[in-house]
C-alpha atoms as a PDB file:
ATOM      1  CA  UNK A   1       8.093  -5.194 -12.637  1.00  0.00           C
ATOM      2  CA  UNK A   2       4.863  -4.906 -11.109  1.00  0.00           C
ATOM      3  CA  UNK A   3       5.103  -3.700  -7.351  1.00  0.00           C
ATOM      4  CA  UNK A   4       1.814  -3.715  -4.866  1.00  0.00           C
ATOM      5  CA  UNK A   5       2.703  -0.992  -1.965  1.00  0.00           C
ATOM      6  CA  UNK A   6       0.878  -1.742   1.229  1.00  0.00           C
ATOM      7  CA  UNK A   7       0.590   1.718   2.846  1.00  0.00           C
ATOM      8  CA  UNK A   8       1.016   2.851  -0.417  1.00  0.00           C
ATOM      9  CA  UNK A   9      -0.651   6.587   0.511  1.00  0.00           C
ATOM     10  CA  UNK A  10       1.184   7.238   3.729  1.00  0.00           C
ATOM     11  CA  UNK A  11       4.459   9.704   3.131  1.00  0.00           C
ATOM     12  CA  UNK A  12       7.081   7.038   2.390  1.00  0.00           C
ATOM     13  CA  UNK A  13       4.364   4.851   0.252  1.00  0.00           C
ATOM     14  CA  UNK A  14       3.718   7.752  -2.272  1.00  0.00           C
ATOM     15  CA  UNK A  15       7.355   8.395  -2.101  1.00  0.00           C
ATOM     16  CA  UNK A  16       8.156   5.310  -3.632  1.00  0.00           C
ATOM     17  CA  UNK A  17       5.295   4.778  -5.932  1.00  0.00           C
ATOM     18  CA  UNK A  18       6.733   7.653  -7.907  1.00  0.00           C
ATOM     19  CA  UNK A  19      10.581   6.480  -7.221  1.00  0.00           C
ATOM     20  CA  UNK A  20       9.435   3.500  -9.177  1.00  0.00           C
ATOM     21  CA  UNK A  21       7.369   4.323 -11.656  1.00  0.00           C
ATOM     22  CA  UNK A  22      10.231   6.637 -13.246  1.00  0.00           C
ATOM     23  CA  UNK A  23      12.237   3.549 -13.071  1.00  0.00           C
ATOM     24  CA  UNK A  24       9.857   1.749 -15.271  1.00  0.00           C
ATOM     25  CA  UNK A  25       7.882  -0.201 -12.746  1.00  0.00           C
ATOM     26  CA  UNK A  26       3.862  -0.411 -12.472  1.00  0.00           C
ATOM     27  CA  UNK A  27       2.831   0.245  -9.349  1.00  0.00           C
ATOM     28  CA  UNK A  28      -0.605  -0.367  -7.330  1.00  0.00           C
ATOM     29  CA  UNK A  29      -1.037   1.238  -3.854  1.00  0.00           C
ATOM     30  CA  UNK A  30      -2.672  -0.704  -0.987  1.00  0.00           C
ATOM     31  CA  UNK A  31      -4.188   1.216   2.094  1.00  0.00           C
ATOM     32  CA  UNK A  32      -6.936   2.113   4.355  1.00  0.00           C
ATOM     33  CA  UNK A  33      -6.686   5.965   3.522  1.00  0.00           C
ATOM     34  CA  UNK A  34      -7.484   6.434  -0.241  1.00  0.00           C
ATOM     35  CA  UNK A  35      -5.135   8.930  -2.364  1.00  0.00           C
ATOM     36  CA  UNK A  36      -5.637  12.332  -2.944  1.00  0.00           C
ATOM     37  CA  UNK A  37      -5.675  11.818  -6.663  1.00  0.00           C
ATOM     38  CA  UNK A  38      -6.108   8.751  -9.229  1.00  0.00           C
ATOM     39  CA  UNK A  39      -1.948   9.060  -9.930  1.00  0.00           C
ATOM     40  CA  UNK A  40      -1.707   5.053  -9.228  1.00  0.00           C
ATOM     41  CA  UNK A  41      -4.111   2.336  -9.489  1.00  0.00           C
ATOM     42  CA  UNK A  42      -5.801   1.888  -5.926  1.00  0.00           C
ATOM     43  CA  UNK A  43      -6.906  -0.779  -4.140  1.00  0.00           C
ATOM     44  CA  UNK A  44      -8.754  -0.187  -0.735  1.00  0.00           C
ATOM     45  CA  UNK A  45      -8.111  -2.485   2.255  1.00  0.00           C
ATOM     46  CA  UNK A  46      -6.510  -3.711   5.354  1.00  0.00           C
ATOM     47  CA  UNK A  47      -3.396  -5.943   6.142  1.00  0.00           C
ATOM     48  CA  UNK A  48      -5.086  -7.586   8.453  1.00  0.00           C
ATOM     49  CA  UNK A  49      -7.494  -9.041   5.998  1.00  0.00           C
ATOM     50  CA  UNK A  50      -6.115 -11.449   4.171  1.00  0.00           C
ATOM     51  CA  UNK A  51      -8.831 -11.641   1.595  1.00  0.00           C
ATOM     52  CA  UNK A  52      -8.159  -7.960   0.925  1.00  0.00           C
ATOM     53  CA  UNK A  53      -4.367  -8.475   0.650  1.00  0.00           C
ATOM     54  CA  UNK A  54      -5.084 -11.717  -1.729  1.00  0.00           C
ATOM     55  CA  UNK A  55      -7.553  -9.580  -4.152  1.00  0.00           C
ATOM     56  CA  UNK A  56      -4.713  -6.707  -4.004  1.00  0.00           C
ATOM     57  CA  UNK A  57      -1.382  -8.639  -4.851  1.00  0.00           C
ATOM     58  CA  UNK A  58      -2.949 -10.608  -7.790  1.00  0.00           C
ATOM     59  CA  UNK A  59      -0.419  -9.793 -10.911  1.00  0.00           C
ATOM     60  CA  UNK A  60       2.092  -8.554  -8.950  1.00  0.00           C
ATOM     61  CA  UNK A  61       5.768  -9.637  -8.776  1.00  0.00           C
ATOM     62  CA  UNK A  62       6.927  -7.481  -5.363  1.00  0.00           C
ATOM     63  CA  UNK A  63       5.535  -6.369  -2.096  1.00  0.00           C
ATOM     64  CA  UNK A  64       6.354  -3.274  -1.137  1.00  0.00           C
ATOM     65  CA  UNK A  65       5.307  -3.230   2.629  1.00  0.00           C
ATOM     66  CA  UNK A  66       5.038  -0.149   4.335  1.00  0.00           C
ATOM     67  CA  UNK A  67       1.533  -0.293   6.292  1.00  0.00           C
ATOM     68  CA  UNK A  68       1.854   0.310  10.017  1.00  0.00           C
ATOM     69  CA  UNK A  69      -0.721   1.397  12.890  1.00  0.00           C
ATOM     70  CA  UNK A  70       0.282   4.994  13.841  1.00  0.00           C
ATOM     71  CA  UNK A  71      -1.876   7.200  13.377  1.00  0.00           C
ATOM     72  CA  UNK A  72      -3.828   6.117  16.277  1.00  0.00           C
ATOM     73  CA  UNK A  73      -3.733   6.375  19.737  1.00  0.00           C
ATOM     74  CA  UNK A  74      -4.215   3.649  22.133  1.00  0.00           C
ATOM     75  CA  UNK A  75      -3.011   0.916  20.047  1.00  0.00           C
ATOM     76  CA  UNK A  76      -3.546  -2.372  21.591  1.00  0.00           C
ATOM     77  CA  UNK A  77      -0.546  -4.880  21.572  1.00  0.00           C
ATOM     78  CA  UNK A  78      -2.454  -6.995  19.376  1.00  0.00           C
ATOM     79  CA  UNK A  79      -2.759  -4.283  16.285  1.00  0.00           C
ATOM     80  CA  UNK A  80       0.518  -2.699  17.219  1.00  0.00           C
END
């Protein structure tokens, strides 16, 4: 299965990556913040651009999403 992980380098994101790619799976991570390391195939972006999000699920079978605003403080509504 091919999975695209939206947040894909936060804690829980990497987390999985590896959870599924010793299952079998290929993965691609999705995020603002790039990795650390080339471990999984990268694609940099935002969920809030669809374009982005349309370029980074091509090929793939699941969505993974785990991208979230929280990081930052002062969120406005409208992000949060």
């Amino acid at each position: 299965m091919k999975v695209l992980i939206t947040g894909g380098t936060g804690f829980i994101g990497w987390h999985l990556a590896r959870a599924l790619r010793a299952n079998g799976h290929q993965v691609r991570l999705f995020d603002l913040v790039p990795p650390e390391d080339d471990e999984f195939p990268f694609v940099p972006g935002d969920v809030r651009d669809s374009r982005a999000v349309g370029e980074a699920v091509k090929g793939c079978e699941v969505v993974a999403h785990l991208a979230a605003a929280h990081h930052d403080f002062g969120l406005t509504d409208g992000t949060y």
